[in-house]
PDB file of N, CA and C in Angstrom:
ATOM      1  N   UNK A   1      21.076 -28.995 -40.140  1.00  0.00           N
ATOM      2  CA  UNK A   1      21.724 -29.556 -38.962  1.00  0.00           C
ATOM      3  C   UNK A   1      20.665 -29.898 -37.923  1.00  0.00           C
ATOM      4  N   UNK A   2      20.870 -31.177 -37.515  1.00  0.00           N
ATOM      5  CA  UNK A   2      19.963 -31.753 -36.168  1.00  0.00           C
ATOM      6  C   UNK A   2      20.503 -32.196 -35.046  1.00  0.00           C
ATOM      7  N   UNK A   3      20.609 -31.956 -34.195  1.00  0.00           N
ATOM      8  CA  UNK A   3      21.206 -32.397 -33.007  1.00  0.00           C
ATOM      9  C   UNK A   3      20.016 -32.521 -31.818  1.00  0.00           C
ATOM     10  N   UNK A   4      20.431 -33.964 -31.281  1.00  0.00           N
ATOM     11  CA  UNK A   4      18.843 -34.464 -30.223  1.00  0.00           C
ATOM     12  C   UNK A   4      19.855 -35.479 -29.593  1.00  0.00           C
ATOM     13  N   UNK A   5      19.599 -34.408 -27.896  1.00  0.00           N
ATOM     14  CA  UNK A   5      20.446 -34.933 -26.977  1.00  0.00           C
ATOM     15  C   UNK A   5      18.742 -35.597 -26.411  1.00  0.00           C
ATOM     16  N   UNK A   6      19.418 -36.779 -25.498  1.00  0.00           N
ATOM     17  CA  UNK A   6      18.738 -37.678 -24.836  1.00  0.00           C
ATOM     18  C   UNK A   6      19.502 -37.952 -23.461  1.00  0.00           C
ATOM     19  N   UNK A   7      18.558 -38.856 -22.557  1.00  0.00           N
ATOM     20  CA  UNK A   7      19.694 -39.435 -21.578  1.00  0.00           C
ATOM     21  C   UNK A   7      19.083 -39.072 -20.361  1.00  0.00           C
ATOM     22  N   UNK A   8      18.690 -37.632 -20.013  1.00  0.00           N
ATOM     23  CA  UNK A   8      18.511 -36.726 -19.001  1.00  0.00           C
ATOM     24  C   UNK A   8      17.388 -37.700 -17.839  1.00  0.00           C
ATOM     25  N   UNK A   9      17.407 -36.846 -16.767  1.00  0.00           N
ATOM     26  CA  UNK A   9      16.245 -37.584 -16.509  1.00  0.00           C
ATOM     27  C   UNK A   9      16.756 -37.020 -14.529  1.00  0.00           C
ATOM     28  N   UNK A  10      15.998 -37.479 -13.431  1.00  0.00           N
ATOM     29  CA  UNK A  10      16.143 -37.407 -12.079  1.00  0.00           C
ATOM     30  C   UNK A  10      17.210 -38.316 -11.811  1.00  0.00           C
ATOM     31  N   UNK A  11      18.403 -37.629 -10.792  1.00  0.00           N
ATOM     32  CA  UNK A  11      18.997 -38.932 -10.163  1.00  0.00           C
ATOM     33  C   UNK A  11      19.506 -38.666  -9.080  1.00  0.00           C
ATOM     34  N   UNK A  12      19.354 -39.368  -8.125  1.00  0.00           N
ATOM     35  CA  UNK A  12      19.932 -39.036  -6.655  1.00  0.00           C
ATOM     36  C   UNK A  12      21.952 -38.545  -6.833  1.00  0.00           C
ATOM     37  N   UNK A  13      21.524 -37.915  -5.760  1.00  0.00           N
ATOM     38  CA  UNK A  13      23.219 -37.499  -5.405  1.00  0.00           C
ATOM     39  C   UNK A  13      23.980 -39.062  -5.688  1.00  0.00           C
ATOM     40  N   UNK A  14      25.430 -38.797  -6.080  1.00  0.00           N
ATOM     41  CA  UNK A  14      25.884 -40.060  -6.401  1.00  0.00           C
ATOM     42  C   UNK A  14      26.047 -40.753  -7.494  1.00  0.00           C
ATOM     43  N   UNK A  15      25.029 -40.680  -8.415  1.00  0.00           N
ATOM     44  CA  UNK A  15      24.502 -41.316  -9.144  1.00  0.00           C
ATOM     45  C   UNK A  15      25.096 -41.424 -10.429  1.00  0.00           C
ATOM     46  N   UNK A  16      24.511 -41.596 -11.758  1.00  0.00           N
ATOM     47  CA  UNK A  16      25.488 -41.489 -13.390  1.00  0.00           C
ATOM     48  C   UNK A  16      24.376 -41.215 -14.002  1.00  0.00           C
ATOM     49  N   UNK A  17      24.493 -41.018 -15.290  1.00  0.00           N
ATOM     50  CA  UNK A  17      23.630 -40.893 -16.118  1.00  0.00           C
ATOM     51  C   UNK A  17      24.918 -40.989 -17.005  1.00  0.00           C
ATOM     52  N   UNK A  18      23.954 -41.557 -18.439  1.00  0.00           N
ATOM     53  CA  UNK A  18      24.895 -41.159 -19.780  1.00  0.00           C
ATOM     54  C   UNK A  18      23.827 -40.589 -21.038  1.00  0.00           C
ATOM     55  N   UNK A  19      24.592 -39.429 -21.040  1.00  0.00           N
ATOM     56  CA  UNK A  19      23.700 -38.775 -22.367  1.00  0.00           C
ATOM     57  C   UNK A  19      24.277 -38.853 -23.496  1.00  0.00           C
ATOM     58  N   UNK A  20      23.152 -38.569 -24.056  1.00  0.00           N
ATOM     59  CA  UNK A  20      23.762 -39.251 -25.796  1.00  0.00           C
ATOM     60  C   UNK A  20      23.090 -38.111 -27.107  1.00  0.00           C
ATOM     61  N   UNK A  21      23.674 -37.907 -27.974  1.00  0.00           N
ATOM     62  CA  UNK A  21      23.543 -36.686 -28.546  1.00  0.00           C
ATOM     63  C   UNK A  21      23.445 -37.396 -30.796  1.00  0.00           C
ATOM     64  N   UNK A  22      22.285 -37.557 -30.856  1.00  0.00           N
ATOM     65  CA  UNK A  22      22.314 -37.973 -32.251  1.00  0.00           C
ATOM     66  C   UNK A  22      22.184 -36.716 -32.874  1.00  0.00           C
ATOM     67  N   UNK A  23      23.035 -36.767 -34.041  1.00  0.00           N
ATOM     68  CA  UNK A  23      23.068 -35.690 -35.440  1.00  0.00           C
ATOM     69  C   UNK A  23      23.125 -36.679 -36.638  1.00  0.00           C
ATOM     70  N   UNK A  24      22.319 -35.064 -37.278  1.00  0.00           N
ATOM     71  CA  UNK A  24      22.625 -35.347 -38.752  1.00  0.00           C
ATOM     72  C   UNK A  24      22.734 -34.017 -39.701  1.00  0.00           C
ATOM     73  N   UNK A  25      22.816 -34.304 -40.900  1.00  0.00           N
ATOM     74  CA  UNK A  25      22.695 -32.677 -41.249  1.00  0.00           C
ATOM     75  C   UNK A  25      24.297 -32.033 -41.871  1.00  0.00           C
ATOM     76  N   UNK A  26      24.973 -32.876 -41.087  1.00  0.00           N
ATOM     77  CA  UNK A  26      26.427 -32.180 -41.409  1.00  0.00           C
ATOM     78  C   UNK A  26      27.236 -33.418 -41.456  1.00  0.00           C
ATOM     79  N   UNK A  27      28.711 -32.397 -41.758  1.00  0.00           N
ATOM     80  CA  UNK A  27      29.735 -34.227 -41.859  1.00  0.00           C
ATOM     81  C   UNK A  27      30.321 -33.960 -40.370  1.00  0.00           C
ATOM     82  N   UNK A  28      29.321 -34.987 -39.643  1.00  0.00           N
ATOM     83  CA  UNK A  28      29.533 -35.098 -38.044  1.00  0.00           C
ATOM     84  C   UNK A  28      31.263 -35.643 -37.850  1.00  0.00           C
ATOM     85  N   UNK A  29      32.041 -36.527 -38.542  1.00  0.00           N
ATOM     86  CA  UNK A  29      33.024 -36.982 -38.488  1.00  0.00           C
ATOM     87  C   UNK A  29      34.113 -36.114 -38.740  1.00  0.00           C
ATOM     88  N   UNK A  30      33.925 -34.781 -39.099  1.00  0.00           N
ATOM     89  CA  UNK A  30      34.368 -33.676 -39.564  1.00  0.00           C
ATOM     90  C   UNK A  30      34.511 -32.529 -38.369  1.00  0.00           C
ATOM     91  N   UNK A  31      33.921 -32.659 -37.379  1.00  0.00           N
ATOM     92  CA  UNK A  31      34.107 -31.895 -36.092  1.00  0.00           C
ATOM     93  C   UNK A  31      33.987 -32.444 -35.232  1.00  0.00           C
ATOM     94  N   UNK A  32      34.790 -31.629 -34.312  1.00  0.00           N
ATOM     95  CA  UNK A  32      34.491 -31.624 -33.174  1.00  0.00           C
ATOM     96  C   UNK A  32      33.498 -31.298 -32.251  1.00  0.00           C
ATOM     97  N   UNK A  33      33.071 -31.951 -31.258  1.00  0.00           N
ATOM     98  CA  UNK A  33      31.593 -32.152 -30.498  1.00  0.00           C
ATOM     99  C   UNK A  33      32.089 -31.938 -29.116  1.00  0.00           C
ATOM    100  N   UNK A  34      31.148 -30.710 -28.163  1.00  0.00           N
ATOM    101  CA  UNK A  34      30.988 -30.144 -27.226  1.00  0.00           C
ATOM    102  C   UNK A  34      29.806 -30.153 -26.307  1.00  0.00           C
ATOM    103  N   UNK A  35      29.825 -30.704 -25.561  1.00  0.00           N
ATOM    104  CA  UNK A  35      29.161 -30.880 -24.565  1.00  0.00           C
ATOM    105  C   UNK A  35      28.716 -29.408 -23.421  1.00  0.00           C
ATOM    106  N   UNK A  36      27.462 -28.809 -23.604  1.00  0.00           N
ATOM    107  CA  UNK A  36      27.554 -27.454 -22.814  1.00  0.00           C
ATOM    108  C   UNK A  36      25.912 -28.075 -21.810  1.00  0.00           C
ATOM    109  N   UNK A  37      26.119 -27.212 -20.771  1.00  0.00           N
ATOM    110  CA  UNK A  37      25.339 -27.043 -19.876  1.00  0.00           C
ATOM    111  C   UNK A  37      24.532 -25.655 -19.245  1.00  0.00           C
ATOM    112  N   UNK A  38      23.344 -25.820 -19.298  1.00  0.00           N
ATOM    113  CA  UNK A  38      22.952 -24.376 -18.541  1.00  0.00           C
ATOM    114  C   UNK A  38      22.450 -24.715 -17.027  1.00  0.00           C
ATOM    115  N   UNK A  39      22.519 -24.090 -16.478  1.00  0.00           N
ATOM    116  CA  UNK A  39      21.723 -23.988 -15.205  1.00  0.00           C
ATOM    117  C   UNK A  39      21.061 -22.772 -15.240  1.00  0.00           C
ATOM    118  N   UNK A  40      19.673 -23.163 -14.094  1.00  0.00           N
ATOM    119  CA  UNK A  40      18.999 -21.624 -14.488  1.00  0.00           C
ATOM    120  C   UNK A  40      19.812 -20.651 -13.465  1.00  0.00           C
ATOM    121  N   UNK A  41      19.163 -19.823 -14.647  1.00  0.00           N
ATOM    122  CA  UNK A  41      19.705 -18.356 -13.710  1.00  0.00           C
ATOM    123  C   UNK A  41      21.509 -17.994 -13.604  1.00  0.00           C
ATOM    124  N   UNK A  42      21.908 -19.313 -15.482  1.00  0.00           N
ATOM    125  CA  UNK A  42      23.367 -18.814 -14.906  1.00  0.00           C
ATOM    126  C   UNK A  42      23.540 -19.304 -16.681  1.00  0.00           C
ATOM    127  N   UNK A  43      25.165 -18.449 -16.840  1.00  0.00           N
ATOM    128  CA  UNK A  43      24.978 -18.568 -18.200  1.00  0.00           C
ATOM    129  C   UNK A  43      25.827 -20.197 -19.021  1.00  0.00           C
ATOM    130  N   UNK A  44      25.262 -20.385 -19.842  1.00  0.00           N
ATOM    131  CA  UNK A  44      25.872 -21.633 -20.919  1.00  0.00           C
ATOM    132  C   UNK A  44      27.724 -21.890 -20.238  1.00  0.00           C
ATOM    133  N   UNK A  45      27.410 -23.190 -19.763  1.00  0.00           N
ATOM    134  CA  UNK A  45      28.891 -23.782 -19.382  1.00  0.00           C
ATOM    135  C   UNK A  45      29.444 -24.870 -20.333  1.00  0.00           C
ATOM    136  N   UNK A  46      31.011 -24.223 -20.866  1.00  0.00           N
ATOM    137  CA  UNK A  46      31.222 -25.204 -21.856  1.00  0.00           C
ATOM    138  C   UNK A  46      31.845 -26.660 -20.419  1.00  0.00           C
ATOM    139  N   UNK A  47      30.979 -27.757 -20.550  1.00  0.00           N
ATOM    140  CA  UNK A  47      31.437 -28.868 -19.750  1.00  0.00           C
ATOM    141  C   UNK A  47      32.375 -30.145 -20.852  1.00  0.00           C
ATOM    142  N   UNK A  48      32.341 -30.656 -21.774  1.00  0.00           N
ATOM    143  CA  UNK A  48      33.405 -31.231 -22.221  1.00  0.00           C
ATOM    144  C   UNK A  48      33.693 -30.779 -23.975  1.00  0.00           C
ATOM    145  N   UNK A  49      35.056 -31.178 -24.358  1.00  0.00           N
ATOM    146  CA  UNK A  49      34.717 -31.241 -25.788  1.00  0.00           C
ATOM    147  C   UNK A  49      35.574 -32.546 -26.450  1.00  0.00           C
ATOM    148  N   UNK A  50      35.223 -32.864 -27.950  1.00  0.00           N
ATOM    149  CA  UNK A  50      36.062 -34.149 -27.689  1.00  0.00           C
ATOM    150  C   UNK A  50      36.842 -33.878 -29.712  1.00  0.00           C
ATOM    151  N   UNK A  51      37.399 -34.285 -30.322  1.00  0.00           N
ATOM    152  CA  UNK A  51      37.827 -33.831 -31.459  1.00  0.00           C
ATOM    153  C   UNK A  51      37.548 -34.333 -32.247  1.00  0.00           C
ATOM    154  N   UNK A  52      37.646 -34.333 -33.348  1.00  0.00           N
ATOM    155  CA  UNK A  52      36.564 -34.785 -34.340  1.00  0.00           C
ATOM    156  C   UNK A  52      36.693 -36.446 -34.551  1.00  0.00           C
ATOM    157  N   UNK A  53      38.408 -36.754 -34.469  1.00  0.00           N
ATOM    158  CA  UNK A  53      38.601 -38.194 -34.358  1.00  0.00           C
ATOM    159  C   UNK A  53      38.574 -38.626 -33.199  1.00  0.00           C
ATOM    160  N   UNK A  54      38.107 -38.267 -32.123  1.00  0.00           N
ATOM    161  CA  UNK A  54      37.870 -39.040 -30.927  1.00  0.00           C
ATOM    162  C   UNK A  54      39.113 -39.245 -30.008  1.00  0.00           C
ATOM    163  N   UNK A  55      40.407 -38.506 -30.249  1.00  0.00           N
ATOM    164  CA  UNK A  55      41.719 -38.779 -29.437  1.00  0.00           C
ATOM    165  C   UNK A  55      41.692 -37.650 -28.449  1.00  0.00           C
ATOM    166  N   UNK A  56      41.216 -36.510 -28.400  1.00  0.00           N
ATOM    167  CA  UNK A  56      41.166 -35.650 -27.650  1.00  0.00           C
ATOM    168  C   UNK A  56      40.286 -35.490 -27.253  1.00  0.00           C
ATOM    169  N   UNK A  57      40.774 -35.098 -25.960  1.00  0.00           N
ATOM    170  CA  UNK A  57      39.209 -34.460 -25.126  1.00  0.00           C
ATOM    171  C   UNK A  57      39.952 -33.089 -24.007  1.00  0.00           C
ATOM    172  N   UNK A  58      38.759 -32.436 -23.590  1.00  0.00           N
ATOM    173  CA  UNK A  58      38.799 -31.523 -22.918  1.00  0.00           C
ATOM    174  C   UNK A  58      37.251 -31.367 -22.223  1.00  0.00           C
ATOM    175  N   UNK A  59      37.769 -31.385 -20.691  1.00  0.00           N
ATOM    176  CA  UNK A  59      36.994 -31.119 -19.253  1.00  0.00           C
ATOM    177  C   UNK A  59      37.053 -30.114 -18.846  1.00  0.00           C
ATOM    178  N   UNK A  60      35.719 -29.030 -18.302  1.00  0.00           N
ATOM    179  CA  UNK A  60      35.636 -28.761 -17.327  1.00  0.00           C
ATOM    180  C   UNK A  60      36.592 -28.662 -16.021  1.00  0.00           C
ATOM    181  N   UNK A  61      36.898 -27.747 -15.486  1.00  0.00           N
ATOM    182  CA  UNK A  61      37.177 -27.658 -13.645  1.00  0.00           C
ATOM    183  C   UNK A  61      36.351 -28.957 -13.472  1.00  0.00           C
ATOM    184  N   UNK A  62      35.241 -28.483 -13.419  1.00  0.00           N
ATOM    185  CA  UNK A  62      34.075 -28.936 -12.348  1.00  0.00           C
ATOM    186  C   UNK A  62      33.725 -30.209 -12.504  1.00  0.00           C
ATOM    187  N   UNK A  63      33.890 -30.745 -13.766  1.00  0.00           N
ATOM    188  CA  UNK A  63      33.333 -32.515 -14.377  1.00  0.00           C
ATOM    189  C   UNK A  63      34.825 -32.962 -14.492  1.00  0.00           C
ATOM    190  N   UNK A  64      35.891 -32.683 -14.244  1.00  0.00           N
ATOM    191  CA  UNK A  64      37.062 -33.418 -14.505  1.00  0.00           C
ATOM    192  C   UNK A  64      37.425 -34.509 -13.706  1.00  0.00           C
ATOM    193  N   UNK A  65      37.701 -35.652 -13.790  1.00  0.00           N
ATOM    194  CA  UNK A  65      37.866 -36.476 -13.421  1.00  0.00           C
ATOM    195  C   UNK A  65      35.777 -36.748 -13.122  1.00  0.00           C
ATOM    196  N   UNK A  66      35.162 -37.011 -13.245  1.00  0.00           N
ATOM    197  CA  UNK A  66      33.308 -36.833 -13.171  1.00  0.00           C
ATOM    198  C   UNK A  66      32.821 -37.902 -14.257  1.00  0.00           C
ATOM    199  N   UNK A  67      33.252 -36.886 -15.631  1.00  0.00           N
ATOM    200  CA  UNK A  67      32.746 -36.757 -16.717  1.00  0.00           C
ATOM    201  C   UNK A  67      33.510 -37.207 -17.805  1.00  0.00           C
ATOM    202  N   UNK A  68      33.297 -38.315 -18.521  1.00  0.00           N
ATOM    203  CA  UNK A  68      33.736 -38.906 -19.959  1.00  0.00           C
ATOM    204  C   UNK A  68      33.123 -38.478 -21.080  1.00  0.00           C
ATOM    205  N   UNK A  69      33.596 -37.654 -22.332  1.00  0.00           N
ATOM    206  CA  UNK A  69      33.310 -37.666 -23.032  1.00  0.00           C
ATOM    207  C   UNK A  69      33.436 -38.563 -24.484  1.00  0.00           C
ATOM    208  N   UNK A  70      32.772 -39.063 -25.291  1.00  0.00           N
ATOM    209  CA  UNK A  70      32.936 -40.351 -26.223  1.00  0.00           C
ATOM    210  C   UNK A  70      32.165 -39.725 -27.449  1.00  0.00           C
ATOM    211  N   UNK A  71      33.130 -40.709 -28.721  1.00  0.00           N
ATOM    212  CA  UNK A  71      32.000 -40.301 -30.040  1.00  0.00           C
ATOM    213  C   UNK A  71      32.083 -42.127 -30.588  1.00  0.00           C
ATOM    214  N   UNK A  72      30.973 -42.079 -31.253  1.00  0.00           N
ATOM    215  CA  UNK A  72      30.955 -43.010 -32.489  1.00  0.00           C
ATOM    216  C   UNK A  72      30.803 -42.258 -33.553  1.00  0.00           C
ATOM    217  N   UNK A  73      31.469 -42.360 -34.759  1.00  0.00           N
ATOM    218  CA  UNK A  73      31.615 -41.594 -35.981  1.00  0.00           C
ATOM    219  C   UNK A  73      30.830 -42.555 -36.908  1.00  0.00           C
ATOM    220  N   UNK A  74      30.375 -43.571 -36.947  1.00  0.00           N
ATOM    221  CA  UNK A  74      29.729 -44.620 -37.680  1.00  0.00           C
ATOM    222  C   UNK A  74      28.388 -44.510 -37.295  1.00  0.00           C
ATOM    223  N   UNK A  75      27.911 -44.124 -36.156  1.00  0.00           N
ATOM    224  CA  UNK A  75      26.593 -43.606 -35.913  1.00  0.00           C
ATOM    225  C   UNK A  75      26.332 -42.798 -35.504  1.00  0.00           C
ATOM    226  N   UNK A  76      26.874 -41.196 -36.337  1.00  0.00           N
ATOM    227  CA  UNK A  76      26.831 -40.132 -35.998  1.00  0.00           C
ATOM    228  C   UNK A  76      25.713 -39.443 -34.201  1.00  0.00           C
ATOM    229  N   UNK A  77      27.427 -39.735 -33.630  1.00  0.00           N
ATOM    230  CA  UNK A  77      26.896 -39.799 -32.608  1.00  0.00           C
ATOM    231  C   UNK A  77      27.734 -39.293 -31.236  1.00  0.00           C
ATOM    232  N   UNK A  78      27.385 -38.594 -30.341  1.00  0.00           N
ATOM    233  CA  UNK A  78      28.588 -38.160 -29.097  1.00  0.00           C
ATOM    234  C   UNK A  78      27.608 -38.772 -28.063  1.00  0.00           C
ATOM    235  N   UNK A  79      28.735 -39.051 -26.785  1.00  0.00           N
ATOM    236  CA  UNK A  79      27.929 -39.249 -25.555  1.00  0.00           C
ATOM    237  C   UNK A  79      28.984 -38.404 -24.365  1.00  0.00           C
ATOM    238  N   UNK A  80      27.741 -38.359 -23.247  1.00  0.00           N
ATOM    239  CA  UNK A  80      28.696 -37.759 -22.455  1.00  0.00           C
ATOM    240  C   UNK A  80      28.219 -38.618 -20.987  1.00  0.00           C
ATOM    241  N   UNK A  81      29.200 -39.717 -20.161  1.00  0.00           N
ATOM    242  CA  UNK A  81      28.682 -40.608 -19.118  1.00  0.00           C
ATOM    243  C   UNK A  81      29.075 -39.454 -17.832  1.00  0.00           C
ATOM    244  N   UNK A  82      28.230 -39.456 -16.910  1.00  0.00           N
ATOM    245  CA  UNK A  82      27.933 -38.555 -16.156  1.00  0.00           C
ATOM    246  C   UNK A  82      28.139 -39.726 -14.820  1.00  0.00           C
ATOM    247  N   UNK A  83      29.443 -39.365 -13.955  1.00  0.00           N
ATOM    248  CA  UNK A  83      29.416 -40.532 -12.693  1.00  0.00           C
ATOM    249  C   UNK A  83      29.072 -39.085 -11.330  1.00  0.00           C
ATOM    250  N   UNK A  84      29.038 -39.800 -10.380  1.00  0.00           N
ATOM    251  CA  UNK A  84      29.323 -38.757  -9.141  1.00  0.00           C
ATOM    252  C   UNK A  84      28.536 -37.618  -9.177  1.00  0.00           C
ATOM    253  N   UNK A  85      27.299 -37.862 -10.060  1.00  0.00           N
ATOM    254  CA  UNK A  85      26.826 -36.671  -9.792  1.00  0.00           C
ATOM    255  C   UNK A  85      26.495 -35.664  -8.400  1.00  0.00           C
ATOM    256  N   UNK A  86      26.308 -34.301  -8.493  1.00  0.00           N
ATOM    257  CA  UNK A  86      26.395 -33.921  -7.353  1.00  0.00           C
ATOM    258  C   UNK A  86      24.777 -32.704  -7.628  1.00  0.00           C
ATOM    259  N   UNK A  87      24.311 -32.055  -6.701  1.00  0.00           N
ATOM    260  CA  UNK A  87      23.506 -31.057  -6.884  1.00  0.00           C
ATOM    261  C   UNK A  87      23.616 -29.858  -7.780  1.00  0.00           C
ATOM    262  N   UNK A  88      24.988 -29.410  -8.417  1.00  0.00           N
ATOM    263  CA  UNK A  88      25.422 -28.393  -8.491  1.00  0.00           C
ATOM    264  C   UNK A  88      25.659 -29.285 -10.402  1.00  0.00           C
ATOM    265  N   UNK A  89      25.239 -30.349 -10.566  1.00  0.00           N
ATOM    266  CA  UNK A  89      24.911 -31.022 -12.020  1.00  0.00           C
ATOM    267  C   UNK A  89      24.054 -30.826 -12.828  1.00  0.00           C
ATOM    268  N   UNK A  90      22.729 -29.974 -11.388  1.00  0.00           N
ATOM    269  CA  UNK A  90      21.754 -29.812 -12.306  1.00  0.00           C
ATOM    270  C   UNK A  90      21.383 -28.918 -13.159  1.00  0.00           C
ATOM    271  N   UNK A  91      21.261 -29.509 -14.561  1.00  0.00           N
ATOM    272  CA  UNK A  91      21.043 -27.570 -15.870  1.00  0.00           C
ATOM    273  C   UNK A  91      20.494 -28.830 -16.506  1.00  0.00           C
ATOM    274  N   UNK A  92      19.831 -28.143 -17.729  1.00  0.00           N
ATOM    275  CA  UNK A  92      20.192 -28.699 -19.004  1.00  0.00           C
ATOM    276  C   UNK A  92      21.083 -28.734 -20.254  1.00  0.00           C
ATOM    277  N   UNK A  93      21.376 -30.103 -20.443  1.00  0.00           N
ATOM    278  CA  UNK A  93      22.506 -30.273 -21.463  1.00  0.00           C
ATOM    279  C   UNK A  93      22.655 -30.116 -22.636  1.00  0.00           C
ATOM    280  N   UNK A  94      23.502 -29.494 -23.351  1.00  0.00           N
ATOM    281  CA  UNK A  94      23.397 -29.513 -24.743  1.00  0.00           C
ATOM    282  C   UNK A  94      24.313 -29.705 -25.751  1.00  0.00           C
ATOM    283  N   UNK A  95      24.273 -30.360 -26.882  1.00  0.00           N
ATOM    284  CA  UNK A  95      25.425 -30.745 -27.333  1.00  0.00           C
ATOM    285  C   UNK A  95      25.278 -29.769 -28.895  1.00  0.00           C
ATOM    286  N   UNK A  96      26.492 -29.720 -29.397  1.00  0.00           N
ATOM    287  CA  UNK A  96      27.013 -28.723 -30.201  1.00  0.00           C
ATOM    288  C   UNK A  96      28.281 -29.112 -30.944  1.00  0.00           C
ATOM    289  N   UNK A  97      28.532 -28.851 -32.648  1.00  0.00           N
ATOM    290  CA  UNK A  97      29.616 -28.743 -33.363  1.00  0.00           C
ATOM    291  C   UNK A  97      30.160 -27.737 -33.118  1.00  0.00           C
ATOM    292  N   UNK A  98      31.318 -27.804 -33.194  1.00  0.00           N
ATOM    293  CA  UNK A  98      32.099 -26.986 -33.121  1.00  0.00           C
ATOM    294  C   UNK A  98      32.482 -26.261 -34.433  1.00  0.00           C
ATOM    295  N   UNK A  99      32.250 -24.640 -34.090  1.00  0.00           N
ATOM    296  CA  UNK A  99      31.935 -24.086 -35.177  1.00  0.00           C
ATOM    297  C   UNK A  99      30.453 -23.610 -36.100  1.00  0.00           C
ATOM    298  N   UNK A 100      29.910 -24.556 -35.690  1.00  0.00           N
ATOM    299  CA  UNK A 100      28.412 -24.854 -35.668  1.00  0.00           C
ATOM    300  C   UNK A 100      27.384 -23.851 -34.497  1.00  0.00           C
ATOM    301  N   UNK A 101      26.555 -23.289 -35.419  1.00  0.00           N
ATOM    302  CA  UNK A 101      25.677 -22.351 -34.532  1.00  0.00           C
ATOM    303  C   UNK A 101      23.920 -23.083 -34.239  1.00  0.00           C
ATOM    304  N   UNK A 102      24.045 -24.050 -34.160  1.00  0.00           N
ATOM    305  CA  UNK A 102      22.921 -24.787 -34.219  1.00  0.00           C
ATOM    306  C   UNK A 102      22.804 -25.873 -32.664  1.00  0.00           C
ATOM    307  N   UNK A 103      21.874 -25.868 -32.242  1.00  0.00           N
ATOM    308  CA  UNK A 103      21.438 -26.037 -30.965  1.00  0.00           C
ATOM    309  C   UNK A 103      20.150 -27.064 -30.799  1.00  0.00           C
ATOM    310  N   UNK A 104      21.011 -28.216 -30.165  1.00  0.00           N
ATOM    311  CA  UNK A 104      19.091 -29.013 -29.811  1.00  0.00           C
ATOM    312  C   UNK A 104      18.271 -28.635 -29.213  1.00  0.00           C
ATOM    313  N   UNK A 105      17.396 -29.349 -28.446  1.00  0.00           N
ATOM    314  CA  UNK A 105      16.609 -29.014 -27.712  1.00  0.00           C
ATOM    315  C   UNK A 105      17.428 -28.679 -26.241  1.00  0.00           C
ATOM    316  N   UNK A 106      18.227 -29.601 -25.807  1.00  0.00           N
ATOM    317  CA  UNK A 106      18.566 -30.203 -24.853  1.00  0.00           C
ATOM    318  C   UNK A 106      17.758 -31.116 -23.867  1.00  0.00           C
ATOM    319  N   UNK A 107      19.109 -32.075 -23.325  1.00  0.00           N
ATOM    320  CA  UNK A 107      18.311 -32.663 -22.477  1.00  0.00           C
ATOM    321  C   UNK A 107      18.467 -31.976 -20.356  1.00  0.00           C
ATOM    322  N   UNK A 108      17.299 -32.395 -19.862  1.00  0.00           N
ATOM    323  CA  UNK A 108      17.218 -32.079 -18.433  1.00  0.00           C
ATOM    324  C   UNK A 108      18.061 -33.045 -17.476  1.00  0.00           C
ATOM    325  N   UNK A 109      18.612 -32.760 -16.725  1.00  0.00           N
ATOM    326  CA  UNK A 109      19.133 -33.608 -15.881  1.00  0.00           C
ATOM    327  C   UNK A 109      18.990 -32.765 -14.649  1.00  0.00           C
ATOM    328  N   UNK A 110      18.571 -33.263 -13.781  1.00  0.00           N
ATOM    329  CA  UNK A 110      18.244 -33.002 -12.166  1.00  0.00           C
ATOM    330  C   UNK A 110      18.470 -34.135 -11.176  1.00  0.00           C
ATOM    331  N   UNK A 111      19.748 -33.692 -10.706  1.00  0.00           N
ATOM    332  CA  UNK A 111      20.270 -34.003  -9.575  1.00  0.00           C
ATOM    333  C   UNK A 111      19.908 -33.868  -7.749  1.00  0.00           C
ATOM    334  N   UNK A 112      18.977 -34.843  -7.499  1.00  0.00           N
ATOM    335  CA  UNK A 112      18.363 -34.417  -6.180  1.00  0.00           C
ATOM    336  C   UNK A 112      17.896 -35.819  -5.351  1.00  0.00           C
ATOM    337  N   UNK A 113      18.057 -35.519  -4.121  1.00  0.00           N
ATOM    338  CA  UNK A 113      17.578 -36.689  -3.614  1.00  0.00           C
ATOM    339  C   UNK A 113      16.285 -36.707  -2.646  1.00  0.00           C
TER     340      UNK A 113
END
């Protein structure tokens, strides 16, 4: 299993980002894909999840109405578009099967102006 989130990067208050999460390794079309976040000094936040066929999703309190979660199943692939960011956005992101104990790198996102 490989999972390599991308996307991250500095962005003023306000702002979007969209991260994007390539796998391989498994039958990606076969689960469901979760979107988690750390911030330092605080523990792993599950922020979205979406179902394996792409009709469901589930938000966060905190990213609801924020945060879209999306898959392409043809290019084993999840994204997560990030609007309104705020200070309290900033961790790093990480994406995850569900069920699946395997972990990317993640990507950084820092929210600051």
């Amino acid at each position: 299993v490989q999972l390599v989130e991308s996307g991250g990067g500095l962005v003023q208050p306000g702002g979007s980002l969209r991260l994007s999460c390539a796998a391989s390794g498994f039958a990606f079309s076969s689960y469901a894909m979760r979107w988690f976040r750390q911030a330092p000094r605080k523990e792993r936040e599950l922020v979205a999840r979406i179902s394996s066929s792409g009709t469901t999703t589930y938000y966060g309190d905190s990213v609801e109405g924020r945060f879209t979660v999306s898959r392409d199943n043809t290019k084993n692939a999840a994204y997560l578009q990030m609007n309104s960011l705020g200070p309290d956005d900033t961790a790093v992101y990480y994406c995850n099967g569900l069920g699946l104990g395997d972990w990317g790198q993640g990507t950084q996102v820092t929210v600051s102006s």
